[in-house]
PDB file of N, CA and C in Angstrom:
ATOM      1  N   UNK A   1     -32.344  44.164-141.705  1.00  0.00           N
ATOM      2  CA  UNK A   1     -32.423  44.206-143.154  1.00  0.00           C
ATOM      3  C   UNK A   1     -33.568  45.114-143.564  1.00  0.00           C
ATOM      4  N   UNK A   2     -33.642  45.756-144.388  1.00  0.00           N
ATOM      5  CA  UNK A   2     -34.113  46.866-145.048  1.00  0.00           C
ATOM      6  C   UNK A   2     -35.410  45.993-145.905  1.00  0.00           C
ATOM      7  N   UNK A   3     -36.606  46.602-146.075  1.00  0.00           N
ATOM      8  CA  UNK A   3     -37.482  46.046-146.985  1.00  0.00           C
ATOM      9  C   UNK A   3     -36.953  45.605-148.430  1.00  0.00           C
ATOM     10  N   UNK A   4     -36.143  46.045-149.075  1.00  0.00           N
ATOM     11  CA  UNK A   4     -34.951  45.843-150.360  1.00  0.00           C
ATOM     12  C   UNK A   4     -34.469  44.852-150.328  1.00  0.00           C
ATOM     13  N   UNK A   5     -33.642  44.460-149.358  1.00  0.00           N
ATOM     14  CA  UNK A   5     -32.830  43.774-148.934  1.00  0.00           C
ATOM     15  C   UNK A   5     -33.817  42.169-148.983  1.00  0.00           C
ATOM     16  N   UNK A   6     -35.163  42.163-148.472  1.00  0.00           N
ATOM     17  CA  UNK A   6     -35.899  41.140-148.196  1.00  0.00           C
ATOM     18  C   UNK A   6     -36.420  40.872-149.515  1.00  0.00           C
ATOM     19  N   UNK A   7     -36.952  41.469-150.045  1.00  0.00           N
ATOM     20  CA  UNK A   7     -37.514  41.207-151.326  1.00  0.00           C
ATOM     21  C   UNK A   7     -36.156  40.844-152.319  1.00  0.00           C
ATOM     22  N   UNK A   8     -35.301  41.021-152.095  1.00  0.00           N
ATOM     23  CA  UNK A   8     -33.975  40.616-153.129  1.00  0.00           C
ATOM     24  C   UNK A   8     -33.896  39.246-152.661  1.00  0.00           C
ATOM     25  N   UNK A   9     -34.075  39.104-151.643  1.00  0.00           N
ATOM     26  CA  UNK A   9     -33.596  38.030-150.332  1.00  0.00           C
ATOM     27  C   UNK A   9     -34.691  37.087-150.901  1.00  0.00           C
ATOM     28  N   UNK A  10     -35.859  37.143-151.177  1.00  0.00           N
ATOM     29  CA  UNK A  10     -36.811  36.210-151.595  1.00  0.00           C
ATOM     30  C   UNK A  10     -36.519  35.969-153.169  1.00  0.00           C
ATOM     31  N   UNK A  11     -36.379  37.038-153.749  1.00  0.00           N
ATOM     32  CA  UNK A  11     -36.399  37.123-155.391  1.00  0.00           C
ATOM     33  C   UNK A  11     -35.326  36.014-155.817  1.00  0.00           C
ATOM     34  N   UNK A  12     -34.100  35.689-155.146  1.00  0.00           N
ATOM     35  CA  UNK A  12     -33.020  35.014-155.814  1.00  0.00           C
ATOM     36  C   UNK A  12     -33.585  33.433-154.933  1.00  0.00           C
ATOM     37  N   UNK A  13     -34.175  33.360-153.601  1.00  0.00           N
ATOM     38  CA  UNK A  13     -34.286  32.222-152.890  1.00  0.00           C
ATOM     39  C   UNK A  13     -35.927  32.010-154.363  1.00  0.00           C
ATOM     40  N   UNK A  14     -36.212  31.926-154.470  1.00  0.00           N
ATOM     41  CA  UNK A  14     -37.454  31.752-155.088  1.00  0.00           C
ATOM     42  C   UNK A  14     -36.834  30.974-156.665  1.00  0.00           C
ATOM     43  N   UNK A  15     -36.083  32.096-157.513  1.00  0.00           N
ATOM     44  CA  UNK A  15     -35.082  32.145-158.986  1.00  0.00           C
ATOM     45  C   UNK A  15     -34.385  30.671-158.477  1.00  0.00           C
ATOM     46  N   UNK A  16     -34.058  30.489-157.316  1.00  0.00           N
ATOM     47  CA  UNK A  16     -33.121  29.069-157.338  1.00  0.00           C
ATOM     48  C   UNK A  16     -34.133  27.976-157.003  1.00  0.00           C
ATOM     49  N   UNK A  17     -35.253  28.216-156.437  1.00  0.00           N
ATOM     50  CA  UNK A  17     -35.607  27.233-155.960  1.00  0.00           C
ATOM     51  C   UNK A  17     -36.766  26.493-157.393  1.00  0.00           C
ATOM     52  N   UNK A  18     -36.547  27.410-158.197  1.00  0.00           N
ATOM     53  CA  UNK A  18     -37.081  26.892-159.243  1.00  0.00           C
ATOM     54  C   UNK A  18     -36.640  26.153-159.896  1.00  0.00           C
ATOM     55  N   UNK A  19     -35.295  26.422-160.237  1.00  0.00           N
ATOM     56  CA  UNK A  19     -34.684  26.032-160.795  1.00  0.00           C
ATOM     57  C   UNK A  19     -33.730  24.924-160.415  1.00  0.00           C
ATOM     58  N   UNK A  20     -33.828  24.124-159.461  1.00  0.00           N
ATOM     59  CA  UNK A  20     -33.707  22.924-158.889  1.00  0.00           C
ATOM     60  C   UNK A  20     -35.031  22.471-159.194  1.00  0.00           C
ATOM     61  N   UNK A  21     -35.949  22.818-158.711  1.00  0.00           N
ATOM     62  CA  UNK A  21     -37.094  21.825-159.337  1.00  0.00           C
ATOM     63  C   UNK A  21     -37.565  21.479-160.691  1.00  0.00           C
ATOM     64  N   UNK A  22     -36.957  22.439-161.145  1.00  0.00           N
ATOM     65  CA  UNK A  22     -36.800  22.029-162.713  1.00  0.00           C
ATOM     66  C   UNK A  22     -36.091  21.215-163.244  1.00  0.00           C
ATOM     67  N   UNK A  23     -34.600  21.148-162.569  1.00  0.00           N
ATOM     68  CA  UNK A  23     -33.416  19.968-163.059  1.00  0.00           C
ATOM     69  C   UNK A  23     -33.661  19.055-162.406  1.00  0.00           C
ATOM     70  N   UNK A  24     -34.420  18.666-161.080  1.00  0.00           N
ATOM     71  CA  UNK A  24     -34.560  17.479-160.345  1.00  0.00           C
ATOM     72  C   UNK A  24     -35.392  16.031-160.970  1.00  0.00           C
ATOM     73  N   UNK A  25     -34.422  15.350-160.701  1.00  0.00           N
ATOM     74  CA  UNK A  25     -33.942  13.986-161.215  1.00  0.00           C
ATOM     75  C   UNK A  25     -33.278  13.813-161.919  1.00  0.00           C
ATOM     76  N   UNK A  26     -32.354  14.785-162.284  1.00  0.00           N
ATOM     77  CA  UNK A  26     -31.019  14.544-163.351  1.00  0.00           C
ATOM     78  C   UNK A  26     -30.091  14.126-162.591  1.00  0.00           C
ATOM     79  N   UNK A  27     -28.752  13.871-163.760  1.00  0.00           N
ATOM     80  CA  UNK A  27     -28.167  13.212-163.310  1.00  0.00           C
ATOM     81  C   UNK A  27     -27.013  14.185-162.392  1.00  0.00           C
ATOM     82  N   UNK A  28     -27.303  15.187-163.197  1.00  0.00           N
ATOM     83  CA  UNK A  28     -26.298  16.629-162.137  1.00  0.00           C
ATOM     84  C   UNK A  28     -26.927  16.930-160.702  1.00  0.00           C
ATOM     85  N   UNK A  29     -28.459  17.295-161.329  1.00  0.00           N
ATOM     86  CA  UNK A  29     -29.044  17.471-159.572  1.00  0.00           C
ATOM     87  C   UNK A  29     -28.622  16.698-158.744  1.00  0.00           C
ATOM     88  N   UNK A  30     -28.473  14.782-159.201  1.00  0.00           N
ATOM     89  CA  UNK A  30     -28.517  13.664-158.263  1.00  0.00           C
ATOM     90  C   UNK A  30     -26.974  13.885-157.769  1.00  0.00           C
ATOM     91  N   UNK A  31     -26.193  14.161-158.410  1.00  0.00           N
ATOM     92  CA  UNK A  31     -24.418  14.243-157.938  1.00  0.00           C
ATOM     93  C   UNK A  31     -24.361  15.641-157.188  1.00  0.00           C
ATOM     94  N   UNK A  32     -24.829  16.785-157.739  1.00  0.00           N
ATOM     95  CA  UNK A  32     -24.659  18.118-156.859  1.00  0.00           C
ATOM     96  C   UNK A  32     -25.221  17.871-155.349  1.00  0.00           C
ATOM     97  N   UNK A  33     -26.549  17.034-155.267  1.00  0.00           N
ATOM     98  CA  UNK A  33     -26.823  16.855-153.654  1.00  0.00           C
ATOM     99  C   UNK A  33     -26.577  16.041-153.218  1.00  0.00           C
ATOM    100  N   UNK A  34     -25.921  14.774-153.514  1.00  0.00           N
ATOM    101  CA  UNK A  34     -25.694  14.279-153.104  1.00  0.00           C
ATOM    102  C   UNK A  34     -24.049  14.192-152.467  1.00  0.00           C
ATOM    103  N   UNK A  35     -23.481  15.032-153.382  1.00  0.00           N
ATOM    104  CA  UNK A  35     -21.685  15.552-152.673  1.00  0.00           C
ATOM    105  C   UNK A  35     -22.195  16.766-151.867  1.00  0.00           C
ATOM    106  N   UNK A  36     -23.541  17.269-152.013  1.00  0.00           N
ATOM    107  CA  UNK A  36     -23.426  18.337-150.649  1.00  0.00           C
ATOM    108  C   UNK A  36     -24.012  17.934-149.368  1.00  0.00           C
ATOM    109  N   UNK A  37     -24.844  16.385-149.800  1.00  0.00           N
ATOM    110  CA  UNK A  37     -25.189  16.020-148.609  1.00  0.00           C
ATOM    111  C   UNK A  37     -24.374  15.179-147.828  1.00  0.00           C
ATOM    112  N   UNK A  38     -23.432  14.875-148.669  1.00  0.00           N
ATOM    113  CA  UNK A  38     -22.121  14.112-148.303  1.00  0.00           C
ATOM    114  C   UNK A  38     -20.833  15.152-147.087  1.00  0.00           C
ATOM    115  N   UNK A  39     -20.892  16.315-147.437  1.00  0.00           N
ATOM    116  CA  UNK A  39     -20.322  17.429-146.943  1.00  0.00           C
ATOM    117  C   UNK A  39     -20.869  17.719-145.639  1.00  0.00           C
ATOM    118  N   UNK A  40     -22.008  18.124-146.170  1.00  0.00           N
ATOM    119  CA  UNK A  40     -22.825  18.185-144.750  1.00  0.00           C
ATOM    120  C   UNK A  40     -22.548  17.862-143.731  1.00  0.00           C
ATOM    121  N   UNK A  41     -22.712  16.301-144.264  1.00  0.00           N
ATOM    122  CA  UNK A  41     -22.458  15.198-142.945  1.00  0.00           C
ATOM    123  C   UNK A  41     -21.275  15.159-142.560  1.00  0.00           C
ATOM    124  N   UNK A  42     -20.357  14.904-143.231  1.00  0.00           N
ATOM    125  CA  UNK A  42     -18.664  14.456-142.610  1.00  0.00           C
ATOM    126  C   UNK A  42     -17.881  16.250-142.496  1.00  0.00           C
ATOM    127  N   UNK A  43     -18.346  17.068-142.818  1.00  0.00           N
ATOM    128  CA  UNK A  43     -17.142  18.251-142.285  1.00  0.00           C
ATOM    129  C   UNK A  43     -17.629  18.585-140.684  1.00  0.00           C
ATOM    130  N   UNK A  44     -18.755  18.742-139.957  1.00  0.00           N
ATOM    131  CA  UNK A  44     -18.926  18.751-138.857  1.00  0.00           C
ATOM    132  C   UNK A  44     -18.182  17.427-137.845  1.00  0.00           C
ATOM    133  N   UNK A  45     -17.926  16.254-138.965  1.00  0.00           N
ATOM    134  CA  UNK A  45     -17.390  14.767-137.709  1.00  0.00           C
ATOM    135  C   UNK A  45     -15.262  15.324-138.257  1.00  0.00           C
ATOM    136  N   UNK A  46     -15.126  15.493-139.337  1.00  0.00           N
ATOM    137  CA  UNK A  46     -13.640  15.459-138.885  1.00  0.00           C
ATOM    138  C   UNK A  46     -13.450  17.024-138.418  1.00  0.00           C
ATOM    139  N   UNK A  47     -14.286  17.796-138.079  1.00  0.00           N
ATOM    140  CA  UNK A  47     -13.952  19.095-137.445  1.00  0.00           C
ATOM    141  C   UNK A  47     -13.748  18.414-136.193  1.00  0.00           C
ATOM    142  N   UNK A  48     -14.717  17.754-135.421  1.00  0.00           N
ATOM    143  CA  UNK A  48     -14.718  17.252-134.414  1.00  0.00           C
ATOM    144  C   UNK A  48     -13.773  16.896-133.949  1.00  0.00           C
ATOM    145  N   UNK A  49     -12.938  15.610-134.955  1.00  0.00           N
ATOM    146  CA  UNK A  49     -12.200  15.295-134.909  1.00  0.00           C
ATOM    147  C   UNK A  49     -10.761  15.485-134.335  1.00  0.00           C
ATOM    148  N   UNK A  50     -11.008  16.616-135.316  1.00  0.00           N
ATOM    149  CA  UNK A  50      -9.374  17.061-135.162  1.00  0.00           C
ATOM    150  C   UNK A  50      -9.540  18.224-134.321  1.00  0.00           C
ATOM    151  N   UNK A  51     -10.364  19.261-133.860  1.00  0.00           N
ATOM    152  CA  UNK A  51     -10.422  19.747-132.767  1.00  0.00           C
ATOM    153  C   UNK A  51     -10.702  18.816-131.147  1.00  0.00           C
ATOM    154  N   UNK A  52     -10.898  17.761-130.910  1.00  0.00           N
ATOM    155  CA  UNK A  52     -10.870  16.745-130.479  1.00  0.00           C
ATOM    156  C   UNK A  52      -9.558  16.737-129.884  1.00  0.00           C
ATOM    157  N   UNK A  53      -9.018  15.842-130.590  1.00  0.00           N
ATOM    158  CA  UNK A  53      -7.670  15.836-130.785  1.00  0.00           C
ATOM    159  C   UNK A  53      -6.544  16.482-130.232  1.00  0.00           C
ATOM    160  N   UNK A  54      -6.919  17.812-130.689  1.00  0.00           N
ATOM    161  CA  UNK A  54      -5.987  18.719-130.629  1.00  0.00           C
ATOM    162  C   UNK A  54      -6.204  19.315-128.969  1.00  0.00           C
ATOM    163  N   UNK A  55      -7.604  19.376-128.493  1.00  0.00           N
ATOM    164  CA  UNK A  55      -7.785  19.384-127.311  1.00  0.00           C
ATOM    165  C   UNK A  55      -6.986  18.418-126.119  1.00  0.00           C
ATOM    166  N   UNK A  56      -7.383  16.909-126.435  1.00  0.00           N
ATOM    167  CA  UNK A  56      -6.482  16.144-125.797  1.00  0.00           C
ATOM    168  C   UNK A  56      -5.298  15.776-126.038  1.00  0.00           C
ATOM    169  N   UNK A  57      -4.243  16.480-127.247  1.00  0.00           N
ATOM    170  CA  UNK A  57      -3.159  16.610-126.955  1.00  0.00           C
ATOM    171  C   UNK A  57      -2.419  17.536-125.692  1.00  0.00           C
ATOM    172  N   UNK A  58      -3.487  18.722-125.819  1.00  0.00           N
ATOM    173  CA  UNK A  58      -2.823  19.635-125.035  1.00  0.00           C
ATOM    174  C   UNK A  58      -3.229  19.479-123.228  1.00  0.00           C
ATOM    175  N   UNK A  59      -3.525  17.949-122.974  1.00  0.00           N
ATOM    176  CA  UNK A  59      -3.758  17.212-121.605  1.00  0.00           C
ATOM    177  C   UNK A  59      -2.078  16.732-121.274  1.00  0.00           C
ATOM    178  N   UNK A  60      -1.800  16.863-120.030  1.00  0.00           N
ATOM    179  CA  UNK A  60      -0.867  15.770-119.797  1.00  0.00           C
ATOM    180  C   UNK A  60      -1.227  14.415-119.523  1.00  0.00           C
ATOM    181  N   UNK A  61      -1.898  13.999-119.232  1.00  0.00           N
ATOM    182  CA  UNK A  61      -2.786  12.689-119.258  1.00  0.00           C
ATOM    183  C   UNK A  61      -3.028  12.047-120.695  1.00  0.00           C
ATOM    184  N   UNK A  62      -2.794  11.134-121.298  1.00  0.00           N
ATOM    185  CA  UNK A  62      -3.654  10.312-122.192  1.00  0.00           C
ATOM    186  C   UNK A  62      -4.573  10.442-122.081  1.00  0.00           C
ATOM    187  N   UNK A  63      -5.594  11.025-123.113  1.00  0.00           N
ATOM    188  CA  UNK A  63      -7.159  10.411-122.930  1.00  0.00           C
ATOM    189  C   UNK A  63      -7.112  10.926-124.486  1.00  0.00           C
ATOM    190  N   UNK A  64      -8.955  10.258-124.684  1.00  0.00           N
ATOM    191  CA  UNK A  64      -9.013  10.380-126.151  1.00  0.00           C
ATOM    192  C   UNK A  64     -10.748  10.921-125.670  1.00  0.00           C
ATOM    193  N   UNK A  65     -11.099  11.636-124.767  1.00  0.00           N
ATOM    194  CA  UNK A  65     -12.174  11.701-124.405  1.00  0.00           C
ATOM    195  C   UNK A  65     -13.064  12.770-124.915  1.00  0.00           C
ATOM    196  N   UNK A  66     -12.002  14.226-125.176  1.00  0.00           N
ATOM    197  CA  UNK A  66     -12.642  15.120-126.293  1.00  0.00           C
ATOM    198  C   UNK A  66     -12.593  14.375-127.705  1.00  0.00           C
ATOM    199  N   UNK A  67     -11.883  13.644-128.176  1.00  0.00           N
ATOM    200  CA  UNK A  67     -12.056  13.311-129.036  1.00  0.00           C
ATOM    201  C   UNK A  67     -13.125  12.654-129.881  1.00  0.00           C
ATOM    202  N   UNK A  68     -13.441  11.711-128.509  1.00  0.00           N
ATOM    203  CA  UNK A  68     -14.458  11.340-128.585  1.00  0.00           C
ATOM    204  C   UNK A  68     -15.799  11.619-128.865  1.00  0.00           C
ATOM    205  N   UNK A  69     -15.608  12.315-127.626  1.00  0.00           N
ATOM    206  CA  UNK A  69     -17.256  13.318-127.232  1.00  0.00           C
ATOM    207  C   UNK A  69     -17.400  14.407-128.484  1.00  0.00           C
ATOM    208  N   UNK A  70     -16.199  14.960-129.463  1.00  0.00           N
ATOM    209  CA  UNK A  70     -16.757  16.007-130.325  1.00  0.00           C
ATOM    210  C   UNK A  70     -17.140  15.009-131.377  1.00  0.00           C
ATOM    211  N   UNK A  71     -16.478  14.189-131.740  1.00  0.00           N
ATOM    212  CA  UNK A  71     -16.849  13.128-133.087  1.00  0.00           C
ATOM    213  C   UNK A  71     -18.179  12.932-132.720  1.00  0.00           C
ATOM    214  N   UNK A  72     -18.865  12.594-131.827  1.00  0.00           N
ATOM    215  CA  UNK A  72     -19.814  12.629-131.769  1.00  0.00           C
ATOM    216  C   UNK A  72     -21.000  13.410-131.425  1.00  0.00           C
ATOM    217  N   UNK A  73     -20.690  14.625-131.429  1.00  0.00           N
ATOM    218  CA  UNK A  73     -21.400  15.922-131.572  1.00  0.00           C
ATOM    219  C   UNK A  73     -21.386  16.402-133.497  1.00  0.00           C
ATOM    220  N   UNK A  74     -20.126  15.771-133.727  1.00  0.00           N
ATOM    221  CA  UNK A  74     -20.221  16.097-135.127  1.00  0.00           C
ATOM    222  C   UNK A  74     -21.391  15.125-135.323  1.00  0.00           C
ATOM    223  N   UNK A  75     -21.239  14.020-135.187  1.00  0.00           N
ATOM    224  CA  UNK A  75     -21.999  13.167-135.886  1.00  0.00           C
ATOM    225  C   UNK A  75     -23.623  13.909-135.992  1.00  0.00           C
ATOM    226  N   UNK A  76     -24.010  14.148-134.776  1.00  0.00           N
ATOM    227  CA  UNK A  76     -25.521  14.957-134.335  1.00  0.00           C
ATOM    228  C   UNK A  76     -25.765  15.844-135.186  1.00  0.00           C
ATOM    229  N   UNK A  77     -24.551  17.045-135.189  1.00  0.00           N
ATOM    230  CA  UNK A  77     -24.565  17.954-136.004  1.00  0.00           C
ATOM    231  C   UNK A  77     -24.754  17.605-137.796  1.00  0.00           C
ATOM    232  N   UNK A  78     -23.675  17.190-138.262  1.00  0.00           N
ATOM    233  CA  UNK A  78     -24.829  16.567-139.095  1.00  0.00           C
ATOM    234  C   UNK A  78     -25.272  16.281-139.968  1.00  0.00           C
ATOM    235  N   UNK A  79     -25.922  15.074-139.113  1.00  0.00           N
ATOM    236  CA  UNK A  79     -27.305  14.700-139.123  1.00  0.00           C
ATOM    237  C   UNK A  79     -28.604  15.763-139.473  1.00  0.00           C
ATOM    238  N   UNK A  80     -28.114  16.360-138.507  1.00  0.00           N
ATOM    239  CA  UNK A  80     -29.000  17.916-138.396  1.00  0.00           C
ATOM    240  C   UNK A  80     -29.207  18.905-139.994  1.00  0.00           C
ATOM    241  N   UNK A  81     -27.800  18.900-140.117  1.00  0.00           N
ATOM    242  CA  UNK A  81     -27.548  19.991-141.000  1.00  0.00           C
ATOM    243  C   UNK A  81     -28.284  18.866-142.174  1.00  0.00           C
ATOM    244  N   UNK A  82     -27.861  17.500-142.365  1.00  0.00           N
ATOM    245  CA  UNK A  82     -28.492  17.087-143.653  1.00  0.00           C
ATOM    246  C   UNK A  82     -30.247  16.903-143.465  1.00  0.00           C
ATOM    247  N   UNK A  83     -30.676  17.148-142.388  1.00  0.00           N
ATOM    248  CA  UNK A  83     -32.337  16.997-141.890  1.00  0.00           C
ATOM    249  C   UNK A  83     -32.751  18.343-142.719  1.00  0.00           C
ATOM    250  N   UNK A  84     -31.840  19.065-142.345  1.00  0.00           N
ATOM    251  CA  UNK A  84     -32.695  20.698-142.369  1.00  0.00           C
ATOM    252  C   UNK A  84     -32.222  20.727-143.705  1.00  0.00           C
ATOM    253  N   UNK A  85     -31.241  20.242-144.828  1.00  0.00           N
ATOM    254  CA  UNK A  85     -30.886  20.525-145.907  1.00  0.00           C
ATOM    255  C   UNK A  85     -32.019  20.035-146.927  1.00  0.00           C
ATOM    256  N   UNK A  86     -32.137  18.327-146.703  1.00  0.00           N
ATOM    257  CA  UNK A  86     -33.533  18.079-147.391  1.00  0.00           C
ATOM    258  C   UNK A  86     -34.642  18.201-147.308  1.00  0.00           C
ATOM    259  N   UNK A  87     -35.351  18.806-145.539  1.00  0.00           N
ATOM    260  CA  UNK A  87     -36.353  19.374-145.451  1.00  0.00           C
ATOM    261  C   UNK A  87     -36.738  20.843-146.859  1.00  0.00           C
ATOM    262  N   UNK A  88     -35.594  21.304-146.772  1.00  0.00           N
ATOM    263  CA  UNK A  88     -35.278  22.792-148.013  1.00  0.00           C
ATOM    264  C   UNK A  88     -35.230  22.309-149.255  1.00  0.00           C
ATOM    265  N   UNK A  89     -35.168  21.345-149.734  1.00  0.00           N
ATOM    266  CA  UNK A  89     -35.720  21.031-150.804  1.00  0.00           C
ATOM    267  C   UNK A  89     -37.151  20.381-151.494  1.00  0.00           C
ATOM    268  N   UNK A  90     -37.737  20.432-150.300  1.00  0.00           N
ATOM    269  CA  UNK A  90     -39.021  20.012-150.355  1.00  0.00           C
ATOM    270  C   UNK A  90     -39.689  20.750-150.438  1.00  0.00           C
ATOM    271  N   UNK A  91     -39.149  22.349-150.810  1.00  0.00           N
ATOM    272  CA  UNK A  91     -40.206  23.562-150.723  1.00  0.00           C
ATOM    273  C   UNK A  91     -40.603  23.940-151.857  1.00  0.00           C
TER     274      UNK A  91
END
């Protein structure tokens, strides 16, 4: 990225981050993060899921063992993603 590019890159991260701290504790802020922290969390577990799934369909054996094991990588994941999401609002 180009020196331009960074300073644009700060100029709009800065313009937003104000402006969440300005609306924070409303009742929009409280519903906007909270359906994105809702997102966060569950699109990494039914990705899992259903790539899971779709893995141990294509077993001749029964098992539910990718299924398993990714649901719960989603779950980690996240976790993660909502750690690092509200850590970013604390800035």
């Amino acid at each position: 990225m180009t020196n331009r590019d960074d300073k644009l890159a700060s100029s709009l991260d800065e313009q937003i981050r104000r402006r969440v701290l300005r609306k924070k504790g409303g009742v929009v802020w409280l519903l906007l993060t909270g359906g994105t922290v809702g997102l966060l969390f569950t699109v990494p577990i039914v990705g899992g899921a259903y790539l899971g799934r779709w893995i141990d369909l294509q077993q001749a054996a029964f098992s539910s063992r990718w299924t398993v094991s990714l649901i719960v990588l989603g779950i980690v994941l996240g976790g993660y993603n909502v750690y690092r999401f509200l850590q970013g609002l604390d800035r």
